[in-house]
C-alpha atoms as a PDB file:
ATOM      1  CA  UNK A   1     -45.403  47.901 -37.895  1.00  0.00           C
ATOM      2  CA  UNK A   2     -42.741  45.936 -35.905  1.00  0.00           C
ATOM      3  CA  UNK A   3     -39.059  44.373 -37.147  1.00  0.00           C
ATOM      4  CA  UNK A   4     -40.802  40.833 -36.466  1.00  0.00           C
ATOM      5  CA  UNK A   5     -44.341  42.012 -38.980  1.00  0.00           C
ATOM      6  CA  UNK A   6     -41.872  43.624 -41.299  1.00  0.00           C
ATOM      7  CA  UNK A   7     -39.660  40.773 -41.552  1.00  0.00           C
ATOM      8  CA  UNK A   8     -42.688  38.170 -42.124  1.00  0.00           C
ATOM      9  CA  UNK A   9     -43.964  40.435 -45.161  1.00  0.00           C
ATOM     10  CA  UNK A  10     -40.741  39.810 -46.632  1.00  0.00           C
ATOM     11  CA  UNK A  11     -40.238  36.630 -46.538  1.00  0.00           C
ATOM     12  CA  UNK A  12     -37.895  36.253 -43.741  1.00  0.00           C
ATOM     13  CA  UNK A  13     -37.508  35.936 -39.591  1.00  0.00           C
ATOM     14  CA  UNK A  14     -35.156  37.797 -37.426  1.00  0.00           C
ATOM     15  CA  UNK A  15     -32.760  35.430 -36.094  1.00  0.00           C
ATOM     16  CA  UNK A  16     -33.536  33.692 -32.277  1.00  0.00           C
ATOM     17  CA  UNK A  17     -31.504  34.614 -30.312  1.00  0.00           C
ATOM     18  CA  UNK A  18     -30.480  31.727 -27.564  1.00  0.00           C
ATOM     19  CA  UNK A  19     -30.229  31.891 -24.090  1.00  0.00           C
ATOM     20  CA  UNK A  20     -27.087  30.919 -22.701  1.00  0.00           C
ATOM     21  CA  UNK A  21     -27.283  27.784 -21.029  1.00  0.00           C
ATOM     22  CA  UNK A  22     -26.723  26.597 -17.894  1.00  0.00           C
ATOM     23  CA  UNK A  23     -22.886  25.600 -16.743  1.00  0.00           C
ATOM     24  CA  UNK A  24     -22.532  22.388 -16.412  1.00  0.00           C
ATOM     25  CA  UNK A  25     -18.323  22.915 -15.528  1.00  0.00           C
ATOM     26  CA  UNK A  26     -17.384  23.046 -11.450  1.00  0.00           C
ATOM     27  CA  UNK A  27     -16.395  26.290 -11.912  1.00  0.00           C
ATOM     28  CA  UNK A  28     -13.351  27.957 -11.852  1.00  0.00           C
ATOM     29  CA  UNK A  29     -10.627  27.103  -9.300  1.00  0.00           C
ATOM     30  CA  UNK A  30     -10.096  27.582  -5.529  1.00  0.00           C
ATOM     31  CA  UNK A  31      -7.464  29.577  -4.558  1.00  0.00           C
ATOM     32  CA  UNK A  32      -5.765  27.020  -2.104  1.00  0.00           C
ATOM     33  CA  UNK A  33      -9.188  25.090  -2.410  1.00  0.00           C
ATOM     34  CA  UNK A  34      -6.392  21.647  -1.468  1.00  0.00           C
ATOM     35  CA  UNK A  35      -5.750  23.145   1.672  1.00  0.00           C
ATOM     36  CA  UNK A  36      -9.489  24.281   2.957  1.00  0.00           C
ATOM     37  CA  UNK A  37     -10.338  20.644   4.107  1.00  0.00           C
ATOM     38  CA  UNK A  38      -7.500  19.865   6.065  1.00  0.00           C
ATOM     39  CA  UNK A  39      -7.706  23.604   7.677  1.00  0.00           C
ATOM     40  CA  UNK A  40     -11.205  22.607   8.707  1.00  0.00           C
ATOM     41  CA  UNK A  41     -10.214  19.168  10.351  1.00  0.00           C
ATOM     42  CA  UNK A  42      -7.589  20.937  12.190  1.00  0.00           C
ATOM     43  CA  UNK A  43     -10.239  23.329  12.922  1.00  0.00           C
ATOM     44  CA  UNK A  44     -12.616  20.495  14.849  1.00  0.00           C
ATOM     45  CA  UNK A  45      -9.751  18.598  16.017  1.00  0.00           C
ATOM     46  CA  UNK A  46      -8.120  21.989  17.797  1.00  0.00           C
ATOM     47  CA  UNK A  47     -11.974  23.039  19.262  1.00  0.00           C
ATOM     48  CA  UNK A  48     -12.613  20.087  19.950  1.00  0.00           C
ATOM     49  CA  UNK A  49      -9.495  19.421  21.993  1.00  0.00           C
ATOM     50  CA  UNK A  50      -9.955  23.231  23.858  1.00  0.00           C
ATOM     51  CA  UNK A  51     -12.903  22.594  24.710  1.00  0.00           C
ATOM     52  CA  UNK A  52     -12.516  19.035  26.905  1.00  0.00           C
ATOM     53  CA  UNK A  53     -14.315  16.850  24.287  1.00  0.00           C
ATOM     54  CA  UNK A  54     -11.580  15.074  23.339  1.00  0.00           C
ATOM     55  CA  UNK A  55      -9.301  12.664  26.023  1.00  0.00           C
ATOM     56  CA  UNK A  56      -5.992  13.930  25.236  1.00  0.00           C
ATOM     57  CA  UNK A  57      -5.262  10.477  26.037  1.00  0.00           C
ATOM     58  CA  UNK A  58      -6.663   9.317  23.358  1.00  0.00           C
ATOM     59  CA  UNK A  59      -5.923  12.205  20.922  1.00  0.00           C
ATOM     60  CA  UNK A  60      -3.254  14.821  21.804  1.00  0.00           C
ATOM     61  CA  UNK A  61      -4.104  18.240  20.921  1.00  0.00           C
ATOM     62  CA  UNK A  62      -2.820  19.846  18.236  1.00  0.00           C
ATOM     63  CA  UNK A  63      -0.284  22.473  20.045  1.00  0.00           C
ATOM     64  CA  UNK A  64       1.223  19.035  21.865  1.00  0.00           C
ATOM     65  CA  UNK A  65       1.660  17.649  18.710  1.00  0.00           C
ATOM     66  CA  UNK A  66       3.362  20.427  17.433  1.00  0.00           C
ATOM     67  CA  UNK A  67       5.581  20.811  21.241  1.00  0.00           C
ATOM     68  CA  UNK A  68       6.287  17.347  20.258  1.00  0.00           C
ATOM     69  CA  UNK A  69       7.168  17.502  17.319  1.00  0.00           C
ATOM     70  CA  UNK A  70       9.608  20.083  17.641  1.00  0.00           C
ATOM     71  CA  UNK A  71      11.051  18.462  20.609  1.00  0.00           C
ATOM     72  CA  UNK A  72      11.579  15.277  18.218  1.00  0.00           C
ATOM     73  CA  UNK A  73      13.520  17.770  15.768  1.00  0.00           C
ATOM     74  CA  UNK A  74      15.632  19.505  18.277  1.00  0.00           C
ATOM     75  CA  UNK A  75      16.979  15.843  19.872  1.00  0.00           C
ATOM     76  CA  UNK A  76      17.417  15.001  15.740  1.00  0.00           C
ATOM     77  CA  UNK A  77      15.558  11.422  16.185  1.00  0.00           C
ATOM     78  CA  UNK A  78      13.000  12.807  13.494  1.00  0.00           C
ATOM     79  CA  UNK A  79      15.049  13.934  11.194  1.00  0.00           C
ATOM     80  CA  UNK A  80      16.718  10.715  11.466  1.00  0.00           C
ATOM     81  CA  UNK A  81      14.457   8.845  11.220  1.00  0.00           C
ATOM     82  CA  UNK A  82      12.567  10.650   8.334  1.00  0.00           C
ATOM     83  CA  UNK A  83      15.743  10.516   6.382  1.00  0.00           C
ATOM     84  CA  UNK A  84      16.069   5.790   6.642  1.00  0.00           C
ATOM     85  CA  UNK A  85      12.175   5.830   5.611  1.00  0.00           C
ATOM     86  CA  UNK A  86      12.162   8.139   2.445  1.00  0.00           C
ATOM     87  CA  UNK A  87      15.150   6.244   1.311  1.00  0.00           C
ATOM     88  CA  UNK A  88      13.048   2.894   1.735  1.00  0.00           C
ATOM     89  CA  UNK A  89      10.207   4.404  -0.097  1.00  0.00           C
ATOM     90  CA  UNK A  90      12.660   5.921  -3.028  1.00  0.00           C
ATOM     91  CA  UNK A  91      14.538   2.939  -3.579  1.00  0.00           C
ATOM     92  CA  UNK A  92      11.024   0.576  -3.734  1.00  0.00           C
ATOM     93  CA  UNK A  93       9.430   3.405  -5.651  1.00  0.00           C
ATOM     94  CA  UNK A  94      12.309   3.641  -8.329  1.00  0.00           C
ATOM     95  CA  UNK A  95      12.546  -0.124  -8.947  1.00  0.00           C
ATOM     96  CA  UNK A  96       8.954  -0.763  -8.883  1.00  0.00           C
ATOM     97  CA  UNK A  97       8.859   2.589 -11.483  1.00  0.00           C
ATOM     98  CA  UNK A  98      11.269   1.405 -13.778  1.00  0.00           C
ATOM     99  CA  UNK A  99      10.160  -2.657 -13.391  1.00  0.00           C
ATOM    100  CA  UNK A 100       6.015  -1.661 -13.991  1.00  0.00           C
ATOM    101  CA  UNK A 101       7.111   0.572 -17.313  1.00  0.00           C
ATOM    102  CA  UNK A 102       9.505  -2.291 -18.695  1.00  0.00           C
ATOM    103  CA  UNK A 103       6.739  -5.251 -18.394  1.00  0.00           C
ATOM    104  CA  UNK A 104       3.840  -2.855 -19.478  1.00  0.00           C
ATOM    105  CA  UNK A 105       5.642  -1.828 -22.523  1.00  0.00           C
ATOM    106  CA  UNK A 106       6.275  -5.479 -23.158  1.00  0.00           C
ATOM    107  CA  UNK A 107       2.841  -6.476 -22.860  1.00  0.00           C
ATOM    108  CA  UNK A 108       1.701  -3.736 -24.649  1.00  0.00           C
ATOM    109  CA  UNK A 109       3.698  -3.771 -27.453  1.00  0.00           C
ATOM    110  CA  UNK A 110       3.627  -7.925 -28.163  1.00  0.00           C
ATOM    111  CA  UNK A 111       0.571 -10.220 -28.113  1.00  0.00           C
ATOM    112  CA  UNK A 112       3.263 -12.912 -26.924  1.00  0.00           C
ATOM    113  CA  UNK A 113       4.277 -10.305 -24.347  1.00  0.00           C
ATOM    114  CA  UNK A 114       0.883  -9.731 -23.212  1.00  0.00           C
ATOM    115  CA  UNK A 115       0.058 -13.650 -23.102  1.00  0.00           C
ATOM    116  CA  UNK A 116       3.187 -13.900 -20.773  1.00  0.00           C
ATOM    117  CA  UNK A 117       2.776 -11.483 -18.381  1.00  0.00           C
ATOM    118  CA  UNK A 118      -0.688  -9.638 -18.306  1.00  0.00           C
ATOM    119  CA  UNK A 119      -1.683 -12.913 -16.687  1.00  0.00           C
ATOM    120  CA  UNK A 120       0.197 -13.378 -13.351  1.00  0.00           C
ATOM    121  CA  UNK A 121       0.482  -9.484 -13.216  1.00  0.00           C
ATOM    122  CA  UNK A 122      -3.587  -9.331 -13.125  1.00  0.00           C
ATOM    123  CA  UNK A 123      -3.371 -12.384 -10.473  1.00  0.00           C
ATOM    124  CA  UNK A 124      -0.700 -10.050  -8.105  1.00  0.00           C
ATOM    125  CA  UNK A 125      -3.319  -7.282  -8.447  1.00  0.00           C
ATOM    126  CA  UNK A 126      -5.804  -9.077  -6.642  1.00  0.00           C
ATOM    127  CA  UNK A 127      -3.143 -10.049  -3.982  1.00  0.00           C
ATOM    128  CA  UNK A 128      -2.602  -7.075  -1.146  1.00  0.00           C
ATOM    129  CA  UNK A 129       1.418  -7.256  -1.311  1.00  0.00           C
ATOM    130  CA  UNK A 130       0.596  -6.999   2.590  1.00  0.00           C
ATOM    131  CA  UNK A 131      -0.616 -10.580   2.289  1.00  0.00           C
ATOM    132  CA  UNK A 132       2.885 -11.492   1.244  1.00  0.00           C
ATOM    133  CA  UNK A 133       4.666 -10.587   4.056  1.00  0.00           C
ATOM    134  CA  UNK A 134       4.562 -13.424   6.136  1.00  0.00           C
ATOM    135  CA  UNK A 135       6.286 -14.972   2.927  1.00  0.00           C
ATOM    136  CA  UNK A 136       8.187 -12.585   2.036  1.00  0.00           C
ATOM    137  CA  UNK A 137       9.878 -12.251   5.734  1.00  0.00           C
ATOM    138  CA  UNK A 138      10.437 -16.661   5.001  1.00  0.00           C
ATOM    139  CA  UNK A 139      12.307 -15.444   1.757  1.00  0.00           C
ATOM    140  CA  UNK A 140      14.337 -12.771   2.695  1.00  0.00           C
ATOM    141  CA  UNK A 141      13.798 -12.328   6.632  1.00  0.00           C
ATOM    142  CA  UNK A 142      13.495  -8.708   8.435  1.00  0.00           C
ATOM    143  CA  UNK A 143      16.186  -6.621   7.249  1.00  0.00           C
ATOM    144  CA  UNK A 144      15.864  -3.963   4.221  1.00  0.00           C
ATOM    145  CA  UNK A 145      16.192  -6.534   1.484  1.00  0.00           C
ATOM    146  CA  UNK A 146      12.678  -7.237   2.448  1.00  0.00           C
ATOM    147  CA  UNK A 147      11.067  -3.716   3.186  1.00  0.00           C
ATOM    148  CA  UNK A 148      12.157  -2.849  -0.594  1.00  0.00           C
ATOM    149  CA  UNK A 149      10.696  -5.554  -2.016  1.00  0.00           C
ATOM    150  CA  UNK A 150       7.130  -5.319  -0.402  1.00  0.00           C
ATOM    151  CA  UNK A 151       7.655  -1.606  -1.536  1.00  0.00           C
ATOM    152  CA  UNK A 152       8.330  -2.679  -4.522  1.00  0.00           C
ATOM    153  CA  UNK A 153       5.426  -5.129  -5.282  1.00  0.00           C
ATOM    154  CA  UNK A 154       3.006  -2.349  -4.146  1.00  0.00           C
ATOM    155  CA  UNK A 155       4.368   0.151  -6.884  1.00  0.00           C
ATOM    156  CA  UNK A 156       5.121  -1.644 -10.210  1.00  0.00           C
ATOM    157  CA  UNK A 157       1.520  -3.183 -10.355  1.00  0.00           C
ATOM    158  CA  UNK A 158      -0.706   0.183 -10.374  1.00  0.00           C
ATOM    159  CA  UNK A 159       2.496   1.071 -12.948  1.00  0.00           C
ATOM    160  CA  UNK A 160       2.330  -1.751 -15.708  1.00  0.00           C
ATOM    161  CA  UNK A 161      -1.772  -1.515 -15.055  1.00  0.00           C
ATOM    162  CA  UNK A 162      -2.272   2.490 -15.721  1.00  0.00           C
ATOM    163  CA  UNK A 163       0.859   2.344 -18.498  1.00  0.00           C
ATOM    164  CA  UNK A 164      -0.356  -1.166 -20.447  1.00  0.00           C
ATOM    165  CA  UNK A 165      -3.875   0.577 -20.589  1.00  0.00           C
ATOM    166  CA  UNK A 166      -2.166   3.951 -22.462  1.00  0.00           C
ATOM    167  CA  UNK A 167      -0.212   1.807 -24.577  1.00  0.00           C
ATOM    168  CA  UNK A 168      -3.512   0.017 -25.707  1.00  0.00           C
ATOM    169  CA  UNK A 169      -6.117   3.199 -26.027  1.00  0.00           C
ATOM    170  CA  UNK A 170      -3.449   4.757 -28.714  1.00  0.00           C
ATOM    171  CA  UNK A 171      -5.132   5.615 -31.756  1.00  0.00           C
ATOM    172  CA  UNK A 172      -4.629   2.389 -34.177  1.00  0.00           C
ATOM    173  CA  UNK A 173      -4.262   5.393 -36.625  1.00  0.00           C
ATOM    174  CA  UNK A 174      -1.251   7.112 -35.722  1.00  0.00           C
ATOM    175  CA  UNK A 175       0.437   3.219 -35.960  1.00  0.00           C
ATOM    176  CA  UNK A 176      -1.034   2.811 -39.499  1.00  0.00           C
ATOM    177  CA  UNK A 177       1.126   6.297 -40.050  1.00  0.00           C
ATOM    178  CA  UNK A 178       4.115   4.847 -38.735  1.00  0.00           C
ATOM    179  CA  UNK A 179       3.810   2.166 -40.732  1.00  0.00           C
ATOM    180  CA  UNK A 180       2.975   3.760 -43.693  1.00  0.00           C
ATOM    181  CA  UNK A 181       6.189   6.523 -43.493  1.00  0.00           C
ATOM    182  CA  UNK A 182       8.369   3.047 -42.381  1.00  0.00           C
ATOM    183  CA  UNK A 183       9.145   4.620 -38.976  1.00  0.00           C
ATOM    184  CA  UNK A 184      12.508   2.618 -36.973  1.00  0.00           C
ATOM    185  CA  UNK A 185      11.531   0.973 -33.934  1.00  0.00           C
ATOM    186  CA  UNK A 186      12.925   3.529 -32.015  1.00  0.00           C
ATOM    187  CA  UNK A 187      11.430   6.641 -33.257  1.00  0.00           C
ATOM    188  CA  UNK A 188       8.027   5.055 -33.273  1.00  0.00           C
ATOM    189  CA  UNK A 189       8.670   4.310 -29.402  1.00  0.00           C
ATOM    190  CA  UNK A 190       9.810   8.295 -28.791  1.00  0.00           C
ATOM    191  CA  UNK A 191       7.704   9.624 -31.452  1.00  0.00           C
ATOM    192  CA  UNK A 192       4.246   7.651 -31.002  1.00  0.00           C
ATOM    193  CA  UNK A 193       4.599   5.229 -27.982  1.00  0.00           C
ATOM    194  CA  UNK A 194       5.638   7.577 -25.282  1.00  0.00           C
ATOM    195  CA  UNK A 195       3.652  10.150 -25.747  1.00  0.00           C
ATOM    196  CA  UNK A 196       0.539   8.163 -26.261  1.00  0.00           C
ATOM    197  CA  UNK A 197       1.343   5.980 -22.911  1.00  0.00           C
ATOM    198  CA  UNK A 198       2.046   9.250 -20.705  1.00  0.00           C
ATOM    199  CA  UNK A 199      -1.169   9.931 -19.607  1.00  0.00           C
ATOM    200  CA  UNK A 200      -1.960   6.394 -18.906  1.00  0.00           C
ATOM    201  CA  UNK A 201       1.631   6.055 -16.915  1.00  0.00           C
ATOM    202  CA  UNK A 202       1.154   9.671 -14.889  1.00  0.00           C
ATOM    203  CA  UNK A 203      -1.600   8.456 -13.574  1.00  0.00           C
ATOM    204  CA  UNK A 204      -0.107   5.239 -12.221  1.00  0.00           C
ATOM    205  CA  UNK A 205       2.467   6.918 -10.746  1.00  0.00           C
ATOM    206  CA  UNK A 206      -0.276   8.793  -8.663  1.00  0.00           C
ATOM    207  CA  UNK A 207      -1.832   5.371  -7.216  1.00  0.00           C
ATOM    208  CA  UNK A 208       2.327   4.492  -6.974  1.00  0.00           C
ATOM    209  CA  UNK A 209       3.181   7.003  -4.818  1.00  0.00           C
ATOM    210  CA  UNK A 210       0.191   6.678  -2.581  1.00  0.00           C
ATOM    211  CA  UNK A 211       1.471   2.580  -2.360  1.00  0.00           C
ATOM    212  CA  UNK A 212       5.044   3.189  -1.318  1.00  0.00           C
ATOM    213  CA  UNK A 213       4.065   5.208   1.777  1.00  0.00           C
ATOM    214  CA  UNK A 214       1.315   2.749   2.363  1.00  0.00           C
ATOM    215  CA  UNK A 215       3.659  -0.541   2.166  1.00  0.00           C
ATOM    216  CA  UNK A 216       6.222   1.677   4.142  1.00  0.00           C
ATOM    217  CA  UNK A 217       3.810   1.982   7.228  1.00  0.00           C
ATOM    218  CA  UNK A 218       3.587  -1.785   7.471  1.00  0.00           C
ATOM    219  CA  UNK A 219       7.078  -3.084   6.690  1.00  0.00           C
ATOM    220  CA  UNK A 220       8.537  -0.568   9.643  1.00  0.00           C
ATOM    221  CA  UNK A 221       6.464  -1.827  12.420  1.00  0.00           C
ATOM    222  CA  UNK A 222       7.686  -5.408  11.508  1.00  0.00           C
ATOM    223  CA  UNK A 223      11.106  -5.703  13.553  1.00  0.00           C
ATOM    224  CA  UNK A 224      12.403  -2.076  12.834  1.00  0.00           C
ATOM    225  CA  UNK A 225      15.400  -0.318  14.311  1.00  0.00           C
ATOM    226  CA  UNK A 226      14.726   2.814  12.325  1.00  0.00           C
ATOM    227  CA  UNK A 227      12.569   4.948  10.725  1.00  0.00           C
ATOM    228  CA  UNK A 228       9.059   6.361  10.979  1.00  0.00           C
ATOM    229  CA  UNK A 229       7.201   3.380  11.839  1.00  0.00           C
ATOM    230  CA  UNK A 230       9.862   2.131  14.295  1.00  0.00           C
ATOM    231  CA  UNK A 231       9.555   5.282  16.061  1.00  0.00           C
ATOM    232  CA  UNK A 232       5.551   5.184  15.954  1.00  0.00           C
ATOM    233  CA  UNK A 233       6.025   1.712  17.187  1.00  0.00           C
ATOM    234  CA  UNK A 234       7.907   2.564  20.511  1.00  0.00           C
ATOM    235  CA  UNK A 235       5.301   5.685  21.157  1.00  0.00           C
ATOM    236  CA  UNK A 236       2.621   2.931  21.052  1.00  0.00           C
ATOM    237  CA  UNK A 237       4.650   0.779  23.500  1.00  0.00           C
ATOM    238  CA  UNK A 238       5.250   3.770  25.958  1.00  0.00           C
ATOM    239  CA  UNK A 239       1.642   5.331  25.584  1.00  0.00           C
ATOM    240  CA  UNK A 240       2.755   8.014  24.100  1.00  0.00           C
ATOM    241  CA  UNK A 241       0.277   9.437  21.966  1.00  0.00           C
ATOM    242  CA  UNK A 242       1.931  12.649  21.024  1.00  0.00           C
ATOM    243  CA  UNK A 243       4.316  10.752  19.020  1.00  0.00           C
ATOM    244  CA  UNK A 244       2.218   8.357  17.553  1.00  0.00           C
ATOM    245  CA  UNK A 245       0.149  11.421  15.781  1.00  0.00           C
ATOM    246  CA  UNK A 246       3.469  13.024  14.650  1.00  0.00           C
ATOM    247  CA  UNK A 247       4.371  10.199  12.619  1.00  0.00           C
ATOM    248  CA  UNK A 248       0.673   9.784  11.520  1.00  0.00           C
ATOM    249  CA  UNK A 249       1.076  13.437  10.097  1.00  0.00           C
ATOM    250  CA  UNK A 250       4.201  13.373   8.771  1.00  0.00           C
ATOM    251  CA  UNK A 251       3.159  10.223   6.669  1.00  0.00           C
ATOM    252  CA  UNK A 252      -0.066  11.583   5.556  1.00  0.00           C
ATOM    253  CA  UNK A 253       1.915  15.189   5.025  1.00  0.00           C
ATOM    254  CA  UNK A 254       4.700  12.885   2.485  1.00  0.00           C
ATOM    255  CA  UNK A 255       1.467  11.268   0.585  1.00  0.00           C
ATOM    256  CA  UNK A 256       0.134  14.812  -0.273  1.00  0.00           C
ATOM    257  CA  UNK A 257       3.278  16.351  -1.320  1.00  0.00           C
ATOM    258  CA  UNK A 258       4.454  13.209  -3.114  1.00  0.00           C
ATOM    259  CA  UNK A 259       0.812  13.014  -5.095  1.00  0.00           C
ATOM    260  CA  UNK A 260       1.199  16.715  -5.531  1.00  0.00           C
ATOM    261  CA  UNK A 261       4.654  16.278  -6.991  1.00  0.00           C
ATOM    262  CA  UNK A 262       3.379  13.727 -10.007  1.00  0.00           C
ATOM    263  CA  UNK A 263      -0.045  16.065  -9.966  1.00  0.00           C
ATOM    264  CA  UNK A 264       2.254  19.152 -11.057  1.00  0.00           C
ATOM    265  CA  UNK A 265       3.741  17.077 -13.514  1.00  0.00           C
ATOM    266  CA  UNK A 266       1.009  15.465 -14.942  1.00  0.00           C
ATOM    267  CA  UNK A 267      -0.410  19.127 -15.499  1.00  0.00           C
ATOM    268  CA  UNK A 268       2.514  20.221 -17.625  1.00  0.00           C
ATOM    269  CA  UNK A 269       3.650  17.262 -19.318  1.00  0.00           C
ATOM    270  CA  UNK A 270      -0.490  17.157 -20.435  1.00  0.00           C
ATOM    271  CA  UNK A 271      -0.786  20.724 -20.926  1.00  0.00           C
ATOM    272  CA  UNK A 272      -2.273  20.320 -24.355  1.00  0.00           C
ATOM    273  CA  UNK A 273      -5.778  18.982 -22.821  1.00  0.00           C
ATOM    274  CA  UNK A 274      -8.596  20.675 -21.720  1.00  0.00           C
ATOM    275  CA  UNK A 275     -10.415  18.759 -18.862  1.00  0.00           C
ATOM    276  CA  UNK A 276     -12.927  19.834 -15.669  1.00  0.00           C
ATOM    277  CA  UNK A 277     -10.034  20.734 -13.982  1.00  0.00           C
ATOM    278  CA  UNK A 278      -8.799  23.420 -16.102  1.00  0.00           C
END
């Protein structure tokens, strides 16, 4: 007789054994899987360019770009330049930083808070801080005063939204503790607070970053002496394309590295979870 008749006459079943199912996770990382679909646009763009498709009047191939680029370094006018726009985009993104958390702790933290300001933020969402430049140049007129501030605007709002939504999906629980061991203000900020409004706030500094290069863009072409934009601004007044596409680069090349940056963070300061991406 079989295990399976042999089992039955005793009163029992062998076990069933399950088949494993099927993944349902992406998979495991990509060695430099970031980098594969910009290498593949470069591919296109640099075969396309050999090849004649493309008017290198209308887009310079990739080895001028890089002739160009280097030409821009050795003269010093891009390091320059680079230098008066990351100091724009560090001083907006450090006030609008420290501003957003401020406000969205606030809110968070007070119903009379929240009824004050959740409001009119919510109302500057829906307003492109782009739209407010042709008041903001009536305010404070061209110089850096206003450059920060439109920086500024673009940063704190995606701030106070991400950090104001942590402070509100923390476990009512872990305040009942705090209330229950009689926890000082303080230590219930460092000890519950923080920690339950850093995920929330991480991820507003990602949409942040992204913002301050984006506001920088336009407030540079608007009257400029200096700086990335200014310089992309000339190129377009002189035809020169070459130029144009270097800055275009180098701002797209500050946005990765800058979302990188809080992405690195993000994955040790969160360590302790286990998402897709792990």
């Amino acid at each position: 007789m079989t295990a399976t008749v042999l089992a039955r006459l005793q009163g029992t079943t062998t076990p069933s054994v399950r088949k494993p199912g099927r993944r349902l996770k992406p998979g495991r990382p990509i060695p430099l899987g970031a980098a594969i679909g910009p290498f593949l646009l470069l591919s296109v763009w640099a075969a396309g360019s050999a090849a004649g498709w493309i008017d290198p009047r209308t887009l310079s191939a990739p080895w001028t770009v890089v002739t160009t680029a280097g030409d821009l370094i050795a003269d010093g006018r891009l390091q320059d330049n680079l230098a008066i726009s990351a100091q724009r985009a560090g001083l907006g993104l450090v006030i609008g930083t420290v501003i957003g958390t401020v406000l969205a702790v606030v809110a968070g933290l007070s119903r009379w808070g929240e009824a004050l300001l959740d409001g009119p933020i919510q109302i500057k969402r829906a307003i492109p801080s782009l739209a407010l430049l042709p008041l903001l140049v009536l305010w404070f007129g061209i110089g850096e005063q206003m450059k920060v501030i439109t920086i500024t605007l673009g940063v704190f709002v995606p701030v106070y939204i991400h950090t104001h939504n942590g402070l509100r999906s923390i476990d009512s629980r872990y305040v009942e503790l705090g209330e229950s061991l009689r926890l000082p203000r303080a230590v219930f900020l460092r000890r519950i607070v923080l920690p339950g409004a850093l995920p929330g706030f991480l991820l507003g500094m990602r949409f942040a970053v992204v913002n301050a290069w984006l506001a920088l863009v336009v407030v540079e072409q608007i009257n400029s002496t200096s700086g990335i934009g200014y310089m992309m601004q000339l190129a377009r007044e002189y035809g020169q394309t070459d130029v144009i596409i270097v800055g275009l680069v180098l701002y797209g090349l500050l946005g990765l590295l800058s979302d990188g940056a809080v992405r690195l963070a993000q994955r040790r300061a969160l360590s302790w979870r286990r998402t897709l991406a792990d």
